[in-house]
Each structure stands twice: as structure tokens, then as C-alpha cells.
PDB file of N, CA and C in Angstrom:
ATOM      1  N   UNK A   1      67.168  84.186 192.271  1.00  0.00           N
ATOM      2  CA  UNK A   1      68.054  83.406 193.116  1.00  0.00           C
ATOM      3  C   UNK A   1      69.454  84.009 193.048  1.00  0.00           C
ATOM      4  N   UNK A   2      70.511  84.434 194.133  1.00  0.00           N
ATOM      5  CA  UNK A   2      71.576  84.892 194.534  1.00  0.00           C
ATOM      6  C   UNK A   2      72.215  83.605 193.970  1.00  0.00           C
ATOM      7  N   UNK A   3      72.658  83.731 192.901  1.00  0.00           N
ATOM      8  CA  UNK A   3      74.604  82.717 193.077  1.00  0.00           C
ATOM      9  C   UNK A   3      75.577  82.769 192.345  1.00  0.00           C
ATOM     10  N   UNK A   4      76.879  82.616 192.696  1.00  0.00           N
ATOM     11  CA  UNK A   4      78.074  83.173 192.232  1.00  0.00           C
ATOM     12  C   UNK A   4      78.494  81.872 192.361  1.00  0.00           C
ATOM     13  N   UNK A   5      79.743  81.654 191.250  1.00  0.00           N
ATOM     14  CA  UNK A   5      81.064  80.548 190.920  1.00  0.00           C
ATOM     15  C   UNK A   5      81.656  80.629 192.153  1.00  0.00           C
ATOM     16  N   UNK A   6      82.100  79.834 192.040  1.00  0.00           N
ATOM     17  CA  UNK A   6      83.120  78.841 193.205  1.00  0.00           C
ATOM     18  C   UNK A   6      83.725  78.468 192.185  1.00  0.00           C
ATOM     19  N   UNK A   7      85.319  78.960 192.282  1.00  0.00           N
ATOM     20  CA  UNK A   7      86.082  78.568 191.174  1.00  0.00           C
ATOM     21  C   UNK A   7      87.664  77.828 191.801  1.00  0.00           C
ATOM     22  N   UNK A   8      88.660  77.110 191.316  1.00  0.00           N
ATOM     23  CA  UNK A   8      89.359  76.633 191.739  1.00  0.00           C
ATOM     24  C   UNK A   8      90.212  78.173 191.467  1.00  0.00           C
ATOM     25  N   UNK A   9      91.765  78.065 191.610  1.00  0.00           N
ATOM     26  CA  UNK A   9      92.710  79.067 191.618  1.00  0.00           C
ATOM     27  C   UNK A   9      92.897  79.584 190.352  1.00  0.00           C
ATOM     28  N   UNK A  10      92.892  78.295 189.439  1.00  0.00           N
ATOM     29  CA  UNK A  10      93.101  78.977 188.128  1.00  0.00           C
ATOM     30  C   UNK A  10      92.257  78.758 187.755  1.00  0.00           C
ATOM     31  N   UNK A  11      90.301  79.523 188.397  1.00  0.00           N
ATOM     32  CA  UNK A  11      89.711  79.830 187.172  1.00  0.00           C
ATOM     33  C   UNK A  11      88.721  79.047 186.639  1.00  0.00           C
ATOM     34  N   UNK A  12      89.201  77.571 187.379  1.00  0.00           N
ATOM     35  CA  UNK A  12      87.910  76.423 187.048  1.00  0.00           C
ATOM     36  C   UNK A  12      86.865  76.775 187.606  1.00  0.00           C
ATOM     37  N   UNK A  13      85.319  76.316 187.028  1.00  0.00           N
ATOM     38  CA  UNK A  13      84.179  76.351 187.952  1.00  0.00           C
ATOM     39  C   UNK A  13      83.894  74.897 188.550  1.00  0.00           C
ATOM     40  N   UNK A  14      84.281  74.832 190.127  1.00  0.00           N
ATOM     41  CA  UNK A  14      83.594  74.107 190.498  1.00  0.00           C
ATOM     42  C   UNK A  14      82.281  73.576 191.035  1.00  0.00           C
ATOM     43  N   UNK A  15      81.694  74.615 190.971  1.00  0.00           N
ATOM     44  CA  UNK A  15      80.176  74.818 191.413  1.00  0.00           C
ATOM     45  C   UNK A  15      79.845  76.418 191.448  1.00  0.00           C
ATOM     46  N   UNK A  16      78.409  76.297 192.247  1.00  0.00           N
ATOM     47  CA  UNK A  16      77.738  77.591 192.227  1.00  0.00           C
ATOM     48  C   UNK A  16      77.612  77.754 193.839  1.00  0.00           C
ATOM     49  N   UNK A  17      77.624  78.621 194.435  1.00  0.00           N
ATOM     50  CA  UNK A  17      77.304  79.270 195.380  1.00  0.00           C
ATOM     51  C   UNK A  17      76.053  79.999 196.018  1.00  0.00           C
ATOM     52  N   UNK A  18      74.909  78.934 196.673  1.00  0.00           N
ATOM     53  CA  UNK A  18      73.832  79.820 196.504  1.00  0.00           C
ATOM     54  C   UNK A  18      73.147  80.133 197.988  1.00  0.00           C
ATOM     55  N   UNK A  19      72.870  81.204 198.166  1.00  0.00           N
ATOM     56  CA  UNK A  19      72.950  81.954 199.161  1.00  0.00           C
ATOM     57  C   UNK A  19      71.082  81.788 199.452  1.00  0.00           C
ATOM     58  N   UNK A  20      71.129  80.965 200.716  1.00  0.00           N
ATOM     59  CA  UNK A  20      69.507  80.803 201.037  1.00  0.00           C
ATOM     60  C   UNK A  20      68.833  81.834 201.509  1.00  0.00           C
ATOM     61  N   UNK A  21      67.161  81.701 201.900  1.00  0.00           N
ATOM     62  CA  UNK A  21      66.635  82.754 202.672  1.00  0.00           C
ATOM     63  C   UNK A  21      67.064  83.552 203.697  1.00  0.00           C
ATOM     64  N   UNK A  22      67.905  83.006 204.283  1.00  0.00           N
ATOM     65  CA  UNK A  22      68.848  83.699 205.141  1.00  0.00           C
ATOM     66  C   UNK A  22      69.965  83.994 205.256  1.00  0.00           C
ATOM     67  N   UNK A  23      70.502  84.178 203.824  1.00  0.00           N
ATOM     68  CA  UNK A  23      71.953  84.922 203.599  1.00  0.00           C
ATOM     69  C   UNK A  23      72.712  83.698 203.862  1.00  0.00           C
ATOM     70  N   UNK A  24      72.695  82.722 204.142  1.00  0.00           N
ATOM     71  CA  UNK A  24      73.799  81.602 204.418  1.00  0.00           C
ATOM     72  C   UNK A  24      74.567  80.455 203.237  1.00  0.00           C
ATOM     73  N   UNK A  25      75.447  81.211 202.784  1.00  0.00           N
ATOM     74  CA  UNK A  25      76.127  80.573 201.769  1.00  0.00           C
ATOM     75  C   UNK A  25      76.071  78.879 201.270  1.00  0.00           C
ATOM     76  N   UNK A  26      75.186  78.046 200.434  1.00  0.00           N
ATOM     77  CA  UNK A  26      75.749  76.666 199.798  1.00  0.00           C
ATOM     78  C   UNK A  26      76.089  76.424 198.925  1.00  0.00           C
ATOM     79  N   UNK A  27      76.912  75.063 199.198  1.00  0.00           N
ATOM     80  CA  UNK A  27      77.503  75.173 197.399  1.00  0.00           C
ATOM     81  C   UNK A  27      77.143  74.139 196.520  1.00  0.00           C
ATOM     82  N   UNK A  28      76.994  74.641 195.712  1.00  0.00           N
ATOM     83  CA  UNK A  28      75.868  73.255 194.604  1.00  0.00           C
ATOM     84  C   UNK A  28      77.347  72.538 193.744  1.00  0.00           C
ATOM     85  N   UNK A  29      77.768  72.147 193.887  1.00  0.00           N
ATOM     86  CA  UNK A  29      78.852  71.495 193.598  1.00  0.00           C
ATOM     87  C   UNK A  29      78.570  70.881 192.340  1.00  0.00           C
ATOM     88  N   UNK A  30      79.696  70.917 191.090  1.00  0.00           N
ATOM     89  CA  UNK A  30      79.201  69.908 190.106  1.00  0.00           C
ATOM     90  C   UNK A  30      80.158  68.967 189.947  1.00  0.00           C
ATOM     91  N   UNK A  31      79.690  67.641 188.784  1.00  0.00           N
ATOM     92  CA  UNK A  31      80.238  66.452 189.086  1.00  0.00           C
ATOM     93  C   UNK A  31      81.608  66.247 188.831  1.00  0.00           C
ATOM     94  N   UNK A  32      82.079  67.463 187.392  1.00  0.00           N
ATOM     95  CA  UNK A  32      83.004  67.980 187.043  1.00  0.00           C
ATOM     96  C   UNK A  32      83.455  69.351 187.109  1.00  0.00           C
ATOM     97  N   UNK A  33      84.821  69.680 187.088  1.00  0.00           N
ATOM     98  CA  UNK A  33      84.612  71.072 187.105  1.00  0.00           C
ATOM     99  C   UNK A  33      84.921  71.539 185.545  1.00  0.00           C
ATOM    100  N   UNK A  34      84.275  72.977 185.098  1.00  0.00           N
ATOM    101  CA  UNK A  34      84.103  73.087 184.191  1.00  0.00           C
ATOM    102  C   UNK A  34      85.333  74.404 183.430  1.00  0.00           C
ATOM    103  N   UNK A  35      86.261  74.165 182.571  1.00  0.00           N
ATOM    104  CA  UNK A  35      86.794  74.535 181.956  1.00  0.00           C
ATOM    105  C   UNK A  35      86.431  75.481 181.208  1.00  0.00           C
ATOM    106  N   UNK A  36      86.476  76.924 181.383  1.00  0.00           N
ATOM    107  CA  UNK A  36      85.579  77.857 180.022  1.00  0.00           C
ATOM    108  C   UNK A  36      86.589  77.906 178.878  1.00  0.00           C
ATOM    109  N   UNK A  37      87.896  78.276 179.361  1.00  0.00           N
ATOM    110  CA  UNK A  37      88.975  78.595 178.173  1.00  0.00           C
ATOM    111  C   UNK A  37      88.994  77.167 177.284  1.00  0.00           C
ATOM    112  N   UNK A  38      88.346  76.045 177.847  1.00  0.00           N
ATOM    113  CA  UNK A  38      88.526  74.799 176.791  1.00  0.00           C
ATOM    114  C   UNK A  38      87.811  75.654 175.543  1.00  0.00           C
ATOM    115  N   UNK A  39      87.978  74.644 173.901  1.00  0.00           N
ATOM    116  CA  UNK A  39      87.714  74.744 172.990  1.00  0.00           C
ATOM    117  C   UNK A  39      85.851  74.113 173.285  1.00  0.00           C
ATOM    118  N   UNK A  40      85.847  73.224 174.227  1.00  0.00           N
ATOM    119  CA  UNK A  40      84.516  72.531 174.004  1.00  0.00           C
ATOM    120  C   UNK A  40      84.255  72.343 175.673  1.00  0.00           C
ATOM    121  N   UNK A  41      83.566  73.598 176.425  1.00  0.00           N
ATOM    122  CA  UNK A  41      83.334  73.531 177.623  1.00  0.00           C
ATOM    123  C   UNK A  41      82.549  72.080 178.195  1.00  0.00           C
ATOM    124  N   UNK A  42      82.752  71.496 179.255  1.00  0.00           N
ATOM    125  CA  UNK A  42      81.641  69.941 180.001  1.00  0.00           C
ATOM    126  C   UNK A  42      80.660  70.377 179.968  1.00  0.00           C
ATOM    127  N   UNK A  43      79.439  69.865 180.047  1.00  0.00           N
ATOM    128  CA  UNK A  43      78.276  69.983 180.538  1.00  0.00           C
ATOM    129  C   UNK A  43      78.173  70.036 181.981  1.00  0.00           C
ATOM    130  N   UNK A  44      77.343  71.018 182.261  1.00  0.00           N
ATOM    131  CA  UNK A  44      77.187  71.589 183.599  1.00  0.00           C
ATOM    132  C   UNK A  44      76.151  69.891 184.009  1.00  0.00           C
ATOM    133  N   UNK A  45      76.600  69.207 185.435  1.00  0.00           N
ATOM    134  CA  UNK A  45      76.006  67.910 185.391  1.00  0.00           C
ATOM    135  C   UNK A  45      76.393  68.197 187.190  1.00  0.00           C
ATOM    136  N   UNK A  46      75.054  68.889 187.876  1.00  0.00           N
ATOM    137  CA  UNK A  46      75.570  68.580 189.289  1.00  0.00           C
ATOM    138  C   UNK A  46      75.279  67.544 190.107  1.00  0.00           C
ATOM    139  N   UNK A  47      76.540  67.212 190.861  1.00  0.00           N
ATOM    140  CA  UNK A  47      76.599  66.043 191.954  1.00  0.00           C
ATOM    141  C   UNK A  47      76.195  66.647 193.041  1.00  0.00           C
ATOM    142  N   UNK A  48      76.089  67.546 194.296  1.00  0.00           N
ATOM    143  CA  UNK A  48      75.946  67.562 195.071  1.00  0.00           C
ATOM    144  C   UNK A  48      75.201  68.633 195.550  1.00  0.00           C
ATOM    145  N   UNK A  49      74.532  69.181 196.142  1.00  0.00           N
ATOM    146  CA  UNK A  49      73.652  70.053 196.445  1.00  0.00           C
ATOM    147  C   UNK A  49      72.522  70.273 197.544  1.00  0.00           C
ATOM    148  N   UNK A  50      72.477  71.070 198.396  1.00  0.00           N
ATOM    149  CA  UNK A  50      73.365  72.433 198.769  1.00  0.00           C
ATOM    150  C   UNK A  50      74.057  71.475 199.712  1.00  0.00           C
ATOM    151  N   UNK A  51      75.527  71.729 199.580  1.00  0.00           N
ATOM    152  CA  UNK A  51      76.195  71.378 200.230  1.00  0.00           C
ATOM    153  C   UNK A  51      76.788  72.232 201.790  1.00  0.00           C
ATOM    154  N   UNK A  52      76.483  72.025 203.224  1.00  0.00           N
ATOM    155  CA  UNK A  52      76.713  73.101 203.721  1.00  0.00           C
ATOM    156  C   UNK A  52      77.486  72.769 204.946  1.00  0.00           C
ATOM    157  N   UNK A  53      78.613  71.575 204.591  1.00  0.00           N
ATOM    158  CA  UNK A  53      79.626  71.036 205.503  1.00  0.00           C
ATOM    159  C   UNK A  53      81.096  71.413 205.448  1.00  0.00           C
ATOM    160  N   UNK A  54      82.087  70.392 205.731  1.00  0.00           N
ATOM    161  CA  UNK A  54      83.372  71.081 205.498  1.00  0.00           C
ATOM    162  C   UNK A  54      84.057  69.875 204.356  1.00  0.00           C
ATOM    163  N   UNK A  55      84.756  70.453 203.577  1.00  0.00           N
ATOM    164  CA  UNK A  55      84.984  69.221 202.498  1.00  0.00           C
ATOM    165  C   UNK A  55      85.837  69.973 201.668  1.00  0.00           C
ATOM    166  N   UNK A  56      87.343  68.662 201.167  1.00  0.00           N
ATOM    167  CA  UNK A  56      87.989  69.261 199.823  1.00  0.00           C
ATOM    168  C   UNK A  56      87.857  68.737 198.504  1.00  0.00           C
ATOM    169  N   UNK A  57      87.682  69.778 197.961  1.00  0.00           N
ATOM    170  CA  UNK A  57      86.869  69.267 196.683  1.00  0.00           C
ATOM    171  C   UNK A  57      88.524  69.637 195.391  1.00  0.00           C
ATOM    172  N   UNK A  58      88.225  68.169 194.694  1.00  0.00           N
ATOM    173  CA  UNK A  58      89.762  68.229 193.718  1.00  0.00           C
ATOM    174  C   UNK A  58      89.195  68.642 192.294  1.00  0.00           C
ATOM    175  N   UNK A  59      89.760  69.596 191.873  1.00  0.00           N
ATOM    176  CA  UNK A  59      89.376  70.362 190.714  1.00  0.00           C
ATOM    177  C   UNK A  59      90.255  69.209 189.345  1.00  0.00           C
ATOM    178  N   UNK A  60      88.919  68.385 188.870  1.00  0.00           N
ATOM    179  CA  UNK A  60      89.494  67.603 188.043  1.00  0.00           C
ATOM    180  C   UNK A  60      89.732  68.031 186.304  1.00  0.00           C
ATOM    181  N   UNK A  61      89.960  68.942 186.342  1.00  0.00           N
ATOM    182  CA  UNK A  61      90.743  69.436 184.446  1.00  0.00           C
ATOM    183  C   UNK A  61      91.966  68.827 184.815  1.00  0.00           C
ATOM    184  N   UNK A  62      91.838  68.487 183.604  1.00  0.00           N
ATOM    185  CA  UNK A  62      93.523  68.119 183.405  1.00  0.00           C
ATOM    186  C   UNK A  62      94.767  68.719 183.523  1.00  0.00           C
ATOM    187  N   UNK A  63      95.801  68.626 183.629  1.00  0.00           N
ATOM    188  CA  UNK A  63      96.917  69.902 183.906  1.00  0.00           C
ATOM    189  C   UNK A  63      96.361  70.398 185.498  1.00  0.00           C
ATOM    190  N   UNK A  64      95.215  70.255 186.199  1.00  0.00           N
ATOM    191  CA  UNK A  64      95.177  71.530 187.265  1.00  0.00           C
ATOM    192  C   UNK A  64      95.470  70.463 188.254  1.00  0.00           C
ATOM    193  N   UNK A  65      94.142  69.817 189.279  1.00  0.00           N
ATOM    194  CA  UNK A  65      93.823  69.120 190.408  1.00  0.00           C
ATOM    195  C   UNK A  65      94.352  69.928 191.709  1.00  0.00           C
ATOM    196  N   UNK A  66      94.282  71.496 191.073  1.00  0.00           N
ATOM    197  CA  UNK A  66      93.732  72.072 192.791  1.00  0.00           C
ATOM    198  C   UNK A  66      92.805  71.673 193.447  1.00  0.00           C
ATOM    199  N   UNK A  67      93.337  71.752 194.997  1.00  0.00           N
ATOM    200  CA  UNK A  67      92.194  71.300 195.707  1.00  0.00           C
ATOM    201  C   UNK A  67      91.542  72.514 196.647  1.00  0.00           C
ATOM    202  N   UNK A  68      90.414  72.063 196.429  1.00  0.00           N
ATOM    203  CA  UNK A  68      90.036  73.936 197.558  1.00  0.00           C
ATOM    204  C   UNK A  68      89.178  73.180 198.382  1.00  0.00           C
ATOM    205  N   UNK A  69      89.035  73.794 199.624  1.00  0.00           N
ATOM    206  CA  UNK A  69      88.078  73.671 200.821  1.00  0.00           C
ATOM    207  C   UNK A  69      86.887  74.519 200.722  1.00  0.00           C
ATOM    208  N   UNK A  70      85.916  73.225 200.858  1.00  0.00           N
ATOM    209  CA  UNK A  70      84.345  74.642 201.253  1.00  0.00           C
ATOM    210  C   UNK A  70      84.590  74.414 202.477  1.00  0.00           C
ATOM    211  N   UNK A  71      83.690  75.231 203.052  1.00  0.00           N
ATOM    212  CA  UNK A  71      83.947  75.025 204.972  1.00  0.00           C
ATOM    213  C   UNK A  71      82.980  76.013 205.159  1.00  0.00           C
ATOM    214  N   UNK A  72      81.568  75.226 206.111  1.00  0.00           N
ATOM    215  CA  UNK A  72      80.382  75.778 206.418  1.00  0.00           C
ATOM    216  C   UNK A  72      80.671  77.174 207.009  1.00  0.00           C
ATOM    217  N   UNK A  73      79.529  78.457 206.993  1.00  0.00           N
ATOM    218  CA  UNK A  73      80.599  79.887 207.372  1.00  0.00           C
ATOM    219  C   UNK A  73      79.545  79.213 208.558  1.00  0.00           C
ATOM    220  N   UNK A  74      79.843  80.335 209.430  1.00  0.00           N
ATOM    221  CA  UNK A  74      79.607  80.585 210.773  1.00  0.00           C
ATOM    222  C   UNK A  74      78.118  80.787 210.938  1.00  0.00           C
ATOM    223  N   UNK A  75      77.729  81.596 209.902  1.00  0.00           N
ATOM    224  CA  UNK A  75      76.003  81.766 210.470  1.00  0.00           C
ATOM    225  C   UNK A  75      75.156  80.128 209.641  1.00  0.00           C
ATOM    226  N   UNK A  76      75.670  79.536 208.672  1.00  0.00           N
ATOM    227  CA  UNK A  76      74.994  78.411 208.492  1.00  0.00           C
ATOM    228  C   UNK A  76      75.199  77.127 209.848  1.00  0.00           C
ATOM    229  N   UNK A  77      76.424  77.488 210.206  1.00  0.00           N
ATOM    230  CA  UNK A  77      76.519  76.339 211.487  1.00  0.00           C
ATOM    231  C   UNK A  77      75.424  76.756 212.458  1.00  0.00           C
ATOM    232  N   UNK A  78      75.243  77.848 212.772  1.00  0.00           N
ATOM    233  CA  UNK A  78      74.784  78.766 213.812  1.00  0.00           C
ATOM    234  C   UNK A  78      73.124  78.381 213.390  1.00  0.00           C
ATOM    235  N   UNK A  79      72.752  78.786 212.400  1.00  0.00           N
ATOM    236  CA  UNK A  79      71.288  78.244 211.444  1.00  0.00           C
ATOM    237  C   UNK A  79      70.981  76.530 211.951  1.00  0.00           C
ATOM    238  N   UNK A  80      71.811  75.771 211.620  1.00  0.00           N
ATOM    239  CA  UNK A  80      72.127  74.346 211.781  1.00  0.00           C
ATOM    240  C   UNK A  80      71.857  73.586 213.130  1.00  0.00           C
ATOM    241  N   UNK A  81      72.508  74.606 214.239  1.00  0.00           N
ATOM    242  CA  UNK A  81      72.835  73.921 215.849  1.00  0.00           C
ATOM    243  C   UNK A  81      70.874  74.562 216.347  1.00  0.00           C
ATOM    244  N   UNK A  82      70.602  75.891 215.638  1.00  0.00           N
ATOM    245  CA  UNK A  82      69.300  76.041 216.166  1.00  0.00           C
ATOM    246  C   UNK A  82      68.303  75.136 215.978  1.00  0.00           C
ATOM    247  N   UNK A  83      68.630  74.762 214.490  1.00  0.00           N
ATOM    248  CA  UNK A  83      67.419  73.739 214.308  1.00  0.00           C
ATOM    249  C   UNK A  83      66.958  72.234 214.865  1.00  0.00           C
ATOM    250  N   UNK A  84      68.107  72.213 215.529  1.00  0.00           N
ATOM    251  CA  UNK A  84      68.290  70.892 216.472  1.00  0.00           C
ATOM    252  C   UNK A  84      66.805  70.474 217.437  1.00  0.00           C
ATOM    253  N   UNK A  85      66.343  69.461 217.347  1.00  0.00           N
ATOM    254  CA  UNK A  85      65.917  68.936 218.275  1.00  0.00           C
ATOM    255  C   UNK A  85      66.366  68.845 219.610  1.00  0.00           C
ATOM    256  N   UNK A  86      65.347  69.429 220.809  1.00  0.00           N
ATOM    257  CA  UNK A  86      66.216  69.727 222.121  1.00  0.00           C
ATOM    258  C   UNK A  86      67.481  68.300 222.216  1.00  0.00           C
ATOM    259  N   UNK A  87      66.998  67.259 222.627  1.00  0.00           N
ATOM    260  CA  UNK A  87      67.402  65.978 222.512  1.00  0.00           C
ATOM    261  C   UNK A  87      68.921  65.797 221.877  1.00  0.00           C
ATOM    262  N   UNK A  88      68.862  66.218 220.653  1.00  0.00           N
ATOM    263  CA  UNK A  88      69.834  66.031 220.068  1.00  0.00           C
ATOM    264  C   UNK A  88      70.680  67.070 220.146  1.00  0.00           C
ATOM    265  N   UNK A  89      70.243  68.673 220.242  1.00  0.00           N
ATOM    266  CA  UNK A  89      70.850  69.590 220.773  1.00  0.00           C
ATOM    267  C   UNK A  89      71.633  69.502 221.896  1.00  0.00           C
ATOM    268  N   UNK A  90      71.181  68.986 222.876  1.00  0.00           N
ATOM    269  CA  UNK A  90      72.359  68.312 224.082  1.00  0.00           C
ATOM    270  C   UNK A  90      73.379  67.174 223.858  1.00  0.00           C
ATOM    271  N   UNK A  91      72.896  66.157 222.836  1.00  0.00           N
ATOM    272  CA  UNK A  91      74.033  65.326 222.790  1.00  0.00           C
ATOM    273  C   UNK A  91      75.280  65.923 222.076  1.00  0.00           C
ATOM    274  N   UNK A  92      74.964  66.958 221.178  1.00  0.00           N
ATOM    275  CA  UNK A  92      75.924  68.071 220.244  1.00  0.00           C
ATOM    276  C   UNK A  92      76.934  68.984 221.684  1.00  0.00           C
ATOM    277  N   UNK A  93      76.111  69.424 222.828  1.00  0.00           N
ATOM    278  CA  UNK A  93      76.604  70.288 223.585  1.00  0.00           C
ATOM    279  C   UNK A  93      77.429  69.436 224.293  1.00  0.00           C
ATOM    280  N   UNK A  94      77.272  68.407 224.245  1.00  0.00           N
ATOM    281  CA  UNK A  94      78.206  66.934 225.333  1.00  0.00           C
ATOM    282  C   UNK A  94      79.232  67.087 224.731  1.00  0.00           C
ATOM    283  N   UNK A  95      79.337  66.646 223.580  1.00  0.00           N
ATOM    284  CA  UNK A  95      80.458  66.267 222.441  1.00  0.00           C
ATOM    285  C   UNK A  95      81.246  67.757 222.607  1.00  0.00           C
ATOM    286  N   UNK A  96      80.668  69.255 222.510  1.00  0.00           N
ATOM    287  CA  UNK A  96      81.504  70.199 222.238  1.00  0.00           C
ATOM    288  C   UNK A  96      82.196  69.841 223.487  1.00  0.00           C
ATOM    289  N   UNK A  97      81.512  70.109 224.825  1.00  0.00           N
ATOM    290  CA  UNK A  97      82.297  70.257 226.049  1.00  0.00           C
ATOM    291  C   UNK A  97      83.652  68.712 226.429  1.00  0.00           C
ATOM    292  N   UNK A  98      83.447  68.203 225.703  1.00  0.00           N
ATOM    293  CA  UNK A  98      84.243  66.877 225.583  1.00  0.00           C
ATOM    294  C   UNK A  98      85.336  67.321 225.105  1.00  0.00           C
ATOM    295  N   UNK A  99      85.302  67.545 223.927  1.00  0.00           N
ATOM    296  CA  UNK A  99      86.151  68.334 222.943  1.00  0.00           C
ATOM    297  C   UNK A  99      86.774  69.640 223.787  1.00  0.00           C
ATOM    298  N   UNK A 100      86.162  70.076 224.416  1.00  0.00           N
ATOM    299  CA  UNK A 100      87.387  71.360 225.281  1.00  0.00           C
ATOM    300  C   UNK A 100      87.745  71.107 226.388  1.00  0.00           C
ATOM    301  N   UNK A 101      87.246  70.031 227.118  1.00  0.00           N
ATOM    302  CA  UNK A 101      88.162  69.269 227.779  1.00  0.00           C
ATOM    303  C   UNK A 101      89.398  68.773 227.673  1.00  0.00           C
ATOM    304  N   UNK A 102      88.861  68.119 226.553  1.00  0.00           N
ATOM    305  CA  UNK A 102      90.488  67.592 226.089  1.00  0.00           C
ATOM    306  C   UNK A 102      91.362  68.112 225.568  1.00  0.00           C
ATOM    307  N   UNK A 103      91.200  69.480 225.070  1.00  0.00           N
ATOM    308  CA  UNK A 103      91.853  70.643 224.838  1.00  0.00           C
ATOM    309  C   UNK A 103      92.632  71.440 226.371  1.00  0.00           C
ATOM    310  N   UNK A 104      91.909  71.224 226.873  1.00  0.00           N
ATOM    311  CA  UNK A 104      92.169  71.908 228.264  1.00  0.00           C
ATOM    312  C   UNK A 104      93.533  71.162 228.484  1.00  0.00           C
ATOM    313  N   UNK A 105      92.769  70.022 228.643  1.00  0.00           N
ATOM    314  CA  UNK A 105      93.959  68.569 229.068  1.00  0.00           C
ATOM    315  C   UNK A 105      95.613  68.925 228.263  1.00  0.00           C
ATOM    316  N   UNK A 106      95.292  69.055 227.194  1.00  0.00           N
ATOM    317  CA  UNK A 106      96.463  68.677 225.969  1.00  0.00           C
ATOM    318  C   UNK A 106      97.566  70.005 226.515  1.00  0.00           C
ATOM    319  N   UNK A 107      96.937  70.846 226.726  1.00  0.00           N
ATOM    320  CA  UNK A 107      97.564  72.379 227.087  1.00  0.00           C
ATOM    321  C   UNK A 107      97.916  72.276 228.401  1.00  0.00           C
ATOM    322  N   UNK A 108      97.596  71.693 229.444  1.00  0.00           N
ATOM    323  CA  UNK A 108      98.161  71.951 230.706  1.00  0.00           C
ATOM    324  C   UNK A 108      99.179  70.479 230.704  1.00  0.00           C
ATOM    325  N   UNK A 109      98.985  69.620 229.624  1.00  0.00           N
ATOM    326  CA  UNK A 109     100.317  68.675 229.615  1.00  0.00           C
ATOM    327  C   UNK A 109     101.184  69.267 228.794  1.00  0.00           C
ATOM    328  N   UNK A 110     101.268  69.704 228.125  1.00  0.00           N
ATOM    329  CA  UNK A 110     101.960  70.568 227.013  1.00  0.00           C
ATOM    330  C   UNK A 110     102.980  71.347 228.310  1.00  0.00           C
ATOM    331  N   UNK A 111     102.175  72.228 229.283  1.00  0.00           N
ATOM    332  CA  UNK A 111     102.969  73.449 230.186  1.00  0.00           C
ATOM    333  C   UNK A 111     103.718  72.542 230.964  1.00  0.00           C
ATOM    334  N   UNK A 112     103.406  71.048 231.438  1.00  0.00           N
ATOM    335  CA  UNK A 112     104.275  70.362 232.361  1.00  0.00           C
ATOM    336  C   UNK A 112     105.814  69.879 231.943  1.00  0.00           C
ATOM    337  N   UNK A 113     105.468  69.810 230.787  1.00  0.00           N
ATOM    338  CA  UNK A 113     106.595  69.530 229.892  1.00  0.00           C
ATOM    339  C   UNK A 113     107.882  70.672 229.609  1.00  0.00           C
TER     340      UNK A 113
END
């Protein structure tokens, strides 16, 4: 099995990183993050798994509470929208085109201004 730390800035482990049958990055998140330079490292105890959404996760050691973002990459979304049920695959394509509508909108009120 492929997986690498997911670490906060300074170094914490907040989880593992594990890369599925198809190269698409998740993150197994644990309940704490784990301190190596402590005298008496946590027990590795994971909460969440495979995690493959967008989310900030607060690096709880003491002294730190960086916060870092996972954020699904591009080919797991891409993996994700295929597996859709036709059905539900269109109500997803409604919502995008909704969403750039109103983008459209926001930008040509923006130029009137």
C-alpha cells in the first residue's frame, strides 16, 4: 500500500495519505495529531477515513493549532462525478451550470458599476 504523512507546518502528523487503485490521493486522518519530537508520542487512533472532500483540519498539539486544508485533487473529483448515477449525474450538472450563471451575473454587474 502507497502512503505518506500529511503533516501540519511544523512537522505534526496529521494523518496518512493513501493513494488508491487509481493513483487518487486520500487522507486517513487521525483523531489526534501526533507529535514525534514529544518525550511520549499519542497513539496512532484514526477518526476518519479515506477522506476525499475539502476540509480544515486543526492540528491539535499544544503550542501549534495550525490549520491545513485537504482539498479533493482533480482526478479524485473527476473519479467521483464518473461514478454518478445518470440521474444524479444531471442533478450535479444543473447545480454546476447554476453556479456559472451566477457567476456570469456577478461579473457583468460588477462591469455596470
Amino acid at each position: 500500500m502507497n502512503l505518506k504523512q500529511w503533516q501540519c507546518k511544523n512537522g505534526h502528523i496529521l494523518g496518512m495519505i493513501q493513494f488508491n487503485g487509481n493513483g487518487s490521493p486520500q487522507l486517513m486522518l487521525y483523531r489526534h495529531a501526533i507529535d514525534m519530537e514529544a518525550e511520549k508520542p499519542a497513539e496512532v487512533e484514526l477518526m476518519i477515513g479515506p477522506l476525499i472532500g475539502k476540509m480544515p483540519v486543526l492540528c491539535d498539539v499544544p503550542s501549534c493549532g495550525e490549520v491545513k486544508l485537504w482539498d479533493i485533487s482533480d482526478q479524485a473529483l473527476a473519479e467521483l462525478i464518473v461514478s454518478l448515477r445518470p440521474e444524479r449525474l444531471e442533478r450535479v450538472q444543473a447545480y454546476v451550470m447554476k453556479g456559472r450563471v451566477r457567476r456570469v451575473q456577478r461579473k457583468a454587474n460588477a462591469a455596470k458599476l
